[in-house]
Protein backbone atom coordinates (compact mmCIF):
# COMPACT_ATOMS: atom_id res chain seq x y z
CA UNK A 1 -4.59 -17.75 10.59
CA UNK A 2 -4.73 -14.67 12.91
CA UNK A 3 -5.42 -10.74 11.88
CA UNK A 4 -4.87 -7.71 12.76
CA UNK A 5 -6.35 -4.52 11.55
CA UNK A 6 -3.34 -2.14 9.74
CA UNK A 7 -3.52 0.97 12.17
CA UNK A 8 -6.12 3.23 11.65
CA UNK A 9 -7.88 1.65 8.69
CA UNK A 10 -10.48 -1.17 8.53
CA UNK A 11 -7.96 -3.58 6.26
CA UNK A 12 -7.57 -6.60 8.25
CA UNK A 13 -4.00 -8.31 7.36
CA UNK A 14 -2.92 -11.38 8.01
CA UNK A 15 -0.56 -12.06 10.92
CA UNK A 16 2.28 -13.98 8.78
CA UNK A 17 2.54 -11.87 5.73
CA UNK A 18 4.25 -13.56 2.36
CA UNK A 19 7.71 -11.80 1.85
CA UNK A 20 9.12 -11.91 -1.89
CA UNK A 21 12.72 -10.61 -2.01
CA UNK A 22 14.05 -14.08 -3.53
CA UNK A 23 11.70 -14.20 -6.25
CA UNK A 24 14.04 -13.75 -9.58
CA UNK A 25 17.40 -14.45 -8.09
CA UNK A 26 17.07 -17.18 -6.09
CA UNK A 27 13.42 -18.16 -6.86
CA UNK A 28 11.94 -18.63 -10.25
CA UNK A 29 8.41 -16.63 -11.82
CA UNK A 30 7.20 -20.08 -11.02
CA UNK A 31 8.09 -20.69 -7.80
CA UNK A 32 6.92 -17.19 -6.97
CA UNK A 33 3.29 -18.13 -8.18
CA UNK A 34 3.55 -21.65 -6.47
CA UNK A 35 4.22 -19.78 -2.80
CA UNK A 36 1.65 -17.08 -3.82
CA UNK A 37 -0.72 -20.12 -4.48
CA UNK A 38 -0.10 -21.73 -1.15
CA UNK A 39 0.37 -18.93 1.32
CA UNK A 40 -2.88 -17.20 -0.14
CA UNK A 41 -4.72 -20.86 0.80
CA UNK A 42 -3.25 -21.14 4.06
CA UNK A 43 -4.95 -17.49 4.84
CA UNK A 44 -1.91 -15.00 4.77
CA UNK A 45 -3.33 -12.42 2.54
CA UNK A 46 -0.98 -10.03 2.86
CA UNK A 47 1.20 -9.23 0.44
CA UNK A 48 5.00 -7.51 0.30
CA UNK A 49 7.10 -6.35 -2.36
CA UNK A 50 9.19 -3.43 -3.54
CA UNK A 51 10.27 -1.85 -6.81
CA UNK A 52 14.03 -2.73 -5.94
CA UNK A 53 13.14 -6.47 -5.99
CA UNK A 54 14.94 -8.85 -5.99
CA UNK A 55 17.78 -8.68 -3.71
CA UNK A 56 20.57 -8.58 -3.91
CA UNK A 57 19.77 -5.94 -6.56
CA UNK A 58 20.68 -5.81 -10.31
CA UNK A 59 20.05 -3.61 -12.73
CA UNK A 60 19.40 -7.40 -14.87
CA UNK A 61 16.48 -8.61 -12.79
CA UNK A 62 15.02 -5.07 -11.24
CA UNK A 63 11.31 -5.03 -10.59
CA UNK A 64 11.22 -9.03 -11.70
CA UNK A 65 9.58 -9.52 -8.17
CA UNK A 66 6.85 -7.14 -9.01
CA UNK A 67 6.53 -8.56 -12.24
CA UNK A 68 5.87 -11.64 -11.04
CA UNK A 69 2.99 -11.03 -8.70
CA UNK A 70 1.45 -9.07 -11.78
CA UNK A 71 1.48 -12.16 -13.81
CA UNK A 72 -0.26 -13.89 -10.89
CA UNK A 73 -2.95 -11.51 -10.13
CA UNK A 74 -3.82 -11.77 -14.24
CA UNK A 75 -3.53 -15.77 -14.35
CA UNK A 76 -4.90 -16.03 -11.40
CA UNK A 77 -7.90 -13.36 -10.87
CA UNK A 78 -6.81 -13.16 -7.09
CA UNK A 79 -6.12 -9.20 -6.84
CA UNK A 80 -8.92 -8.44 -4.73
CA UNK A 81 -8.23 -11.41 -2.61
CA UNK A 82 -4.87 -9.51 -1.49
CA UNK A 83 -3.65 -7.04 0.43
CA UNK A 84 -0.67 -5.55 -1.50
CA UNK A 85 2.51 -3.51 -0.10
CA UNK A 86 5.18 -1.99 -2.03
CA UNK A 87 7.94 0.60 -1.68
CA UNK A 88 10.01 2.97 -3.69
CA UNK A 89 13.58 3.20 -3.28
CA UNK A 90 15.82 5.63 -2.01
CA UNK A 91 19.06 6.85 -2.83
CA UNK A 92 22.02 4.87 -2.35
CA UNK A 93 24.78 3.04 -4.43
CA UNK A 94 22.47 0.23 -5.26
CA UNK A 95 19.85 2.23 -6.73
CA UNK A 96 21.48 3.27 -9.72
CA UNK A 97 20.40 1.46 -12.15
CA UNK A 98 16.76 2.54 -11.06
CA UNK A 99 17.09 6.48 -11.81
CA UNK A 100 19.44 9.07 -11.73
CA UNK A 101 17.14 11.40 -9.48
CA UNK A 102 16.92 9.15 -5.91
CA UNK A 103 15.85 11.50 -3.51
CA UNK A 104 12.12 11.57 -3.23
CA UNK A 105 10.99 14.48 -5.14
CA UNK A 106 6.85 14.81 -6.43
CA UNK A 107 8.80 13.51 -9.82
CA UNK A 108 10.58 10.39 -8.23
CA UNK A 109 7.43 9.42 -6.57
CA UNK A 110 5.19 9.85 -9.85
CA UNK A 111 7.83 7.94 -11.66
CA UNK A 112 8.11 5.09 -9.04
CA UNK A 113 4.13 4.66 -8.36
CA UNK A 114 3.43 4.09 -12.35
CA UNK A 115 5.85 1.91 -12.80
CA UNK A 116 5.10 -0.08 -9.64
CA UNK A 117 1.64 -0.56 -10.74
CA UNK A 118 2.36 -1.42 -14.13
CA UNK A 119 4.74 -3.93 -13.50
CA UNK A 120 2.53 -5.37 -10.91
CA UNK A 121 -0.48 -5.21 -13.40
CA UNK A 122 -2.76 -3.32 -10.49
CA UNK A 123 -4.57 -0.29 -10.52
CA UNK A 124 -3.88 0.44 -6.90
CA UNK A 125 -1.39 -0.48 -3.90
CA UNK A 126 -3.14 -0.71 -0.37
CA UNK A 127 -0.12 0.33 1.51
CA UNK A 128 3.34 2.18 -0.55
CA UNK A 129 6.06 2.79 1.55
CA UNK A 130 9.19 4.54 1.82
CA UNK A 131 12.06 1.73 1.86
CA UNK A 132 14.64 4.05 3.85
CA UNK A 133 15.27 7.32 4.40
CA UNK A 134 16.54 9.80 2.28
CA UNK A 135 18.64 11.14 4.63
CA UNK A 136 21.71 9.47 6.22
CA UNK A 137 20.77 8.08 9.71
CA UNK A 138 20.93 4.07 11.02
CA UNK A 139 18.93 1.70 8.85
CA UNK A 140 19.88 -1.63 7.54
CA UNK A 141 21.13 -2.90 10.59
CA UNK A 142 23.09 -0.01 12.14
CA UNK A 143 22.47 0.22 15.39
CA UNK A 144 23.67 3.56 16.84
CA UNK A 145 23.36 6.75 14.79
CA UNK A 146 26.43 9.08 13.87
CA UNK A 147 27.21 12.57 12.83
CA UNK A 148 28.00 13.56 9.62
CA UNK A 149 29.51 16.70 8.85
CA UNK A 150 28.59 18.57 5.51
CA UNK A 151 25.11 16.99 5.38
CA UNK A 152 23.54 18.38 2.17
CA UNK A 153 19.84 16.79 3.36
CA UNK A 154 17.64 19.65 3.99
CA UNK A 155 14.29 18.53 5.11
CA UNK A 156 11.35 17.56 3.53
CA UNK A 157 8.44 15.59 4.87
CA UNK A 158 5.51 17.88 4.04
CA UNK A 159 6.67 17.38 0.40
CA UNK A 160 7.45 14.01 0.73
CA UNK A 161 3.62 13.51 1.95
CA UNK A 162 1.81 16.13 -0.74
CA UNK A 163 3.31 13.88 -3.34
CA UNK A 164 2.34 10.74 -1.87
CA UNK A 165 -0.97 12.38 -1.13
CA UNK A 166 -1.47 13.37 -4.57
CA UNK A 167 -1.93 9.26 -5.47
CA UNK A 168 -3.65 8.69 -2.49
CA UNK A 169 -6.56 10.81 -3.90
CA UNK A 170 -5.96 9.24 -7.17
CA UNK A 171 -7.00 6.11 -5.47
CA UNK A 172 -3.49 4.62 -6.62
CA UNK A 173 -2.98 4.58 -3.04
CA UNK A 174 -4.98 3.65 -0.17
CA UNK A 175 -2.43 4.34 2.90
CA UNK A 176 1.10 4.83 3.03
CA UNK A 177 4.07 3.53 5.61
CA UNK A 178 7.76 3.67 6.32
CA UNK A 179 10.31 1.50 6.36
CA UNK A 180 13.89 1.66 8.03
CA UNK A 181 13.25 4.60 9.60
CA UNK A 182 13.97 6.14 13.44
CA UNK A 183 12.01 7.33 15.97
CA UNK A 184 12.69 10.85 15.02
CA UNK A 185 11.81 10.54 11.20
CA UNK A 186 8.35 8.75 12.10
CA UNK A 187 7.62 11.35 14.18
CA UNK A 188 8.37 14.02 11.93
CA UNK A 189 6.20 12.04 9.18
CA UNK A 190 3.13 12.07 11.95
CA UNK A 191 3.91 15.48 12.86
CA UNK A 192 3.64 16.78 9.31
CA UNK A 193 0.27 14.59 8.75
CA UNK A 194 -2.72 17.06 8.38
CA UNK A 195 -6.54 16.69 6.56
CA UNK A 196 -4.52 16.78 3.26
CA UNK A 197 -1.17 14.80 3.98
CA UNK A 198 -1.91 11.17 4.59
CA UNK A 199 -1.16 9.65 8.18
CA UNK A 200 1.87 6.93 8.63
CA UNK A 201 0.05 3.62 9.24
CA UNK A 202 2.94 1.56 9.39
CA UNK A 203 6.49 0.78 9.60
CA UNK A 204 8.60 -1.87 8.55
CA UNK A 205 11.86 -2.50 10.17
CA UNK A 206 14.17 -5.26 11.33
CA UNK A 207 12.69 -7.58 14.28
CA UNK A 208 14.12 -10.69 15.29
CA UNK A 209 15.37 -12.52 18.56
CA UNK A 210 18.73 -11.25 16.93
CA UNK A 211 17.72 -7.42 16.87
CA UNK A 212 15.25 -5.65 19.14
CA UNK A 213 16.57 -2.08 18.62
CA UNK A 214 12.98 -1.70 17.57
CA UNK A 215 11.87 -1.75 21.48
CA UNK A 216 14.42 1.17 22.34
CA UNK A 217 12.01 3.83 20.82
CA UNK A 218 10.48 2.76 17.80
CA UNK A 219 7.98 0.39 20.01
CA UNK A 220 6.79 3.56 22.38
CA UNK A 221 5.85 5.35 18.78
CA UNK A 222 3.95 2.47 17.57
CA UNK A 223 2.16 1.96 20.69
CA UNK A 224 1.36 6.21 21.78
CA UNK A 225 0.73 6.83 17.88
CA UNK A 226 -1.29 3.87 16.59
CA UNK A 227 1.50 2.53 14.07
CA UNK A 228 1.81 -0.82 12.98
CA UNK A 229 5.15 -2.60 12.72
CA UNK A 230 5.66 -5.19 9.89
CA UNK A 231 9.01 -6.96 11.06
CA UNK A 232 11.47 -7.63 8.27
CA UNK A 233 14.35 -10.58 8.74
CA UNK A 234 12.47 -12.20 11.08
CA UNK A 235 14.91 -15.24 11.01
CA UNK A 236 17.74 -12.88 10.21
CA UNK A 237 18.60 -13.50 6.91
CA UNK A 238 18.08 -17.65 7.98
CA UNK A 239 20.29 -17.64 10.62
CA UNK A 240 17.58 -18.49 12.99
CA UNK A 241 16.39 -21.17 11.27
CA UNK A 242 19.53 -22.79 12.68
CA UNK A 243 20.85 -24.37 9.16
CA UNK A 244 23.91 -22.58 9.30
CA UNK A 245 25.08 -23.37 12.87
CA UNK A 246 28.62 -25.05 13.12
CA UNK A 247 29.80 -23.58 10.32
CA UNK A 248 27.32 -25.24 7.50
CA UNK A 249 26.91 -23.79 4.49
CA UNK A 250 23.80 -25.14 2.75
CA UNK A 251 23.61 -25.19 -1.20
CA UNK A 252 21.80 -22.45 -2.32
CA UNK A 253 21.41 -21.26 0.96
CA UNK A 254 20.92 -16.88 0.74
CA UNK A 255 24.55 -16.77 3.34
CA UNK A 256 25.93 -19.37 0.71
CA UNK A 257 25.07 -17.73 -2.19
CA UNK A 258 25.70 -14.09 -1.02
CA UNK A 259 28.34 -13.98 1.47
CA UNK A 260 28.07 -10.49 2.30
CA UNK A 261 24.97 -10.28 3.59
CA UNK A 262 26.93 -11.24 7.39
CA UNK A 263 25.01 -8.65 9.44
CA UNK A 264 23.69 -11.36 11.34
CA UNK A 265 27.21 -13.90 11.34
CA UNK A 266 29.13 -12.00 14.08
CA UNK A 267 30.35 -14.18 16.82
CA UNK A 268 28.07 -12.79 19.19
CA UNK A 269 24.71 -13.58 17.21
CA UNK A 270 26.39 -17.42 16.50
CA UNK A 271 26.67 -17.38 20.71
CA UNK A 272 23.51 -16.48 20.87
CA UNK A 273 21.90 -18.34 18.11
CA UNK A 274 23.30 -21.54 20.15
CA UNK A 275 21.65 -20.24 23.21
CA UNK A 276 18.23 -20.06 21.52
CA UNK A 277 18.36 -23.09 19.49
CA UNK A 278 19.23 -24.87 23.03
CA UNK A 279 15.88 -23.58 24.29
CA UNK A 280 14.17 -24.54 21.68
CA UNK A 281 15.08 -28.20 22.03
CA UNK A 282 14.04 -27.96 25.55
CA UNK A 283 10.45 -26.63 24.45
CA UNK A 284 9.97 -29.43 21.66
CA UNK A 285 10.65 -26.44 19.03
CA UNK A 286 12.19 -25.77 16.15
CA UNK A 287 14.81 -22.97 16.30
CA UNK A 288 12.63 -21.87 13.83
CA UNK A 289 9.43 -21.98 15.56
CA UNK A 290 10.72 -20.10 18.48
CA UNK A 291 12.50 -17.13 16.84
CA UNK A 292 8.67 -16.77 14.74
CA UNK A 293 6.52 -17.12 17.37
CA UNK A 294 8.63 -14.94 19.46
CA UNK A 295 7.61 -12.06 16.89
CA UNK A 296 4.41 -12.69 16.70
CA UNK A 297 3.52 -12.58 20.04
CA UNK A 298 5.33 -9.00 20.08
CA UNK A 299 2.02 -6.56 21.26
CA UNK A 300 3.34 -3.76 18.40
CA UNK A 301 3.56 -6.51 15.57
CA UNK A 302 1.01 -5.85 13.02
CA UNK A 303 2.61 -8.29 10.82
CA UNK A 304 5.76 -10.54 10.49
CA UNK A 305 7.15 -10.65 7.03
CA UNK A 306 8.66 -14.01 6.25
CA UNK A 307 10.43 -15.26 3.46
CA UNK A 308 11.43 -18.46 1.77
CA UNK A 309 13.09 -20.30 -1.04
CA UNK A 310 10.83 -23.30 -0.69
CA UNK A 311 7.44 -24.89 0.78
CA UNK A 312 9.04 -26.99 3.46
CA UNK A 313 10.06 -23.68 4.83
CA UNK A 314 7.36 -21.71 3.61
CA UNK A 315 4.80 -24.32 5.49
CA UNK A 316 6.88 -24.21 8.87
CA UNK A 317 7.15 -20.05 8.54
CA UNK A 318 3.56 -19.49 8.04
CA UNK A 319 2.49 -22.62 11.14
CA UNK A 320 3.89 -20.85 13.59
CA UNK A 321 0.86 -18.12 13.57
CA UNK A 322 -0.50 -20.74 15.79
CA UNK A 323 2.29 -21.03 18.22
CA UNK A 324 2.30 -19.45 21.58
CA UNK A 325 5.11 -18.97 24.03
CA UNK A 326 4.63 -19.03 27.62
CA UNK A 327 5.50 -16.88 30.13
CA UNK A 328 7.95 -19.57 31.58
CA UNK A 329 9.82 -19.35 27.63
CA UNK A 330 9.13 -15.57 27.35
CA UNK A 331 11.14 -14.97 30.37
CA UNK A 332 14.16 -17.55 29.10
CA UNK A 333 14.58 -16.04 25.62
CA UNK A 334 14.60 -12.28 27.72
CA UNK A 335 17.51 -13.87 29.88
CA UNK A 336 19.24 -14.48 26.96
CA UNK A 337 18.66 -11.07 25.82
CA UNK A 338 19.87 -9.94 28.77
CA UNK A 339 23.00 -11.89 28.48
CA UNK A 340 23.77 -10.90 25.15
CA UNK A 341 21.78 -7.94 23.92
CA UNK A 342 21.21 -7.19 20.13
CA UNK A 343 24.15 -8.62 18.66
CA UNK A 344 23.77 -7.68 15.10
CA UNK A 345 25.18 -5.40 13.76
């Protein structure tokens, strides 16, 4: 296994870092222990969760996730031995059932933090983040922003970063990053930074061979500011793992089980998918192995979050931190690119 150091701190993290999502919809407490178990032993100490885990979200099974790497770290003993990232959620229709107050006031944040670290049986977090922004922009997949008139959003970053702050002197906190944000709200977080507002370290966005909006700004931020991506949906929701191509629709399978999770099913992103997985065969690849390494090898990747429902996969994701692409692949996979830019949607 590879690392990097997170931006600005002396925390190494693991290159492949061990996304949880799944665990308590589509992945048991022990199956969640069993991938902790074998990712931490394979040397991806990194860690990812979030308070609105798991997805898709229900007020039934919120904060299971968390709960589940708190049981570990007490069986276990391993706490130390980890590099743990959370997130609080923002305000949207799927946050309900969290709390009625979703913007994120000093209160929200207080709220949030205690109840992240209880459920994930911690004393601190080493990186918190904000899952999306509070105000509306393009996250989740959205690829070009839009007006909206009567925008009630007024804004807030300096408060946003005293409250966050506050923990970080508590020590409940050791660094904080973003998630799903734009060029212009990371740079209003770093702008608003000072000797008593903790610095962005990272951010964690979409990345795949699927989506590279990252590169049209976000990539000259990380790279002029010292931030740290941590690519989400690396294999697009499984899409570029190739087991749904020709129409397939494995059992159990996330695009099986939740159908409207299609950001990634357009007819476009199948094209390309086919163009990709062609390549692949060429190299002696997996479709698999080529969309992972490809994000890897990315020069703003801090880390590349993967996810999976099983050790087969889980095995293959976390190899591929010892793949490298050539220059003569690099090039093909930016042809296709070329040929059929960003098709997600």
């Amino acid at each position: 296994m590879e690392y990097n150091l997170l931006p600005g701190t002396d925390i190494e993290v693991s290159k492949i870092c061990l996304g949880t999502m799944t665990w308590g919809r589509q992945n048991t407490e022990a199956e969640g222990h069993e991938q902790m178990d074998y990712a931490l032993a394979q040397g991806v100490n990194f860690f990812d969760t979030a308070e609105l885990y798991p997805i898709p979200p229900r007020a039934e099974e919120q904060g299971d996730t968390e709960r589940f790497i708190g049981t570990w770290f007490k069986k276990t003993g391993n706490r130390e031995k980890v590099i743990l990232a959370s997130k609080i959620a923002g305000p949207a229709a799927f946050t309900q059932h969290i709390r009625t107050d979703k913007s994120y006031s000093k209160k929200t944040i207080d709220q949030a933090v205690e109840n992240n670290l209880k459920r994930l049986q911690t004393d601190y977090m080493d990186l918190y983040q904000i899952h999306w922004p509070e105000r509306p922009t393009n996250f989740f997949g959205k690829r070009g922003y839009s007006y909206q008139r009567g925008e009630v959003w007024q804004q807030n970053f300096e408060e946003v970063l005293d409250a966050l702050g506050g923990h970080v002197k508590k020590g409940n906190i050791r660094y904080i990053g973003l998630s799903n944000e734009t060029p212009w709200g990371t740079m209003h977080f770093l702008n608003a930074a000072s000797s008593e507002r903790p610095r962005v370290r990272t951010i964690q966005n979409p990345y795949s061979l699927l989506n590279r909006t990252f590169e049209v700004g976000n990539a000259e931020v990380c790279h002029r500011e010292n931030i740290g991506l941590l690519a989400y949906s690396p294999l697009a929701f499984g899409v570029l793992s190739g087991k749904y191509r020709g129409g397939k629709q494995p059992e159990k399978a996330r695009l099986t089980l939740f159908p409207h999770y299609d950001r990634y099913s357009s007819d476009p992103c199948l094209k390309a998918v086919e163009a990709y997985h062609d390549l692949a065969e060429k190299q002696g690849l997996t479709l698999t192995q080529l969309a992972l390494a490809f994000v890897n090898d990315r020069p703003f990747m801090t880390s590349n979050i993967i996810g999976a429902t099983n050790l087969t996969q889980l095995k293959e994701n976390i190899d591929t931190a010892s793949i490298k692409l050539s220059d003569e692949v690099l090039k093909a996979i930016n042809e296709i690119h070329e040929a059929i830019p960003n098709p997600s949607t």
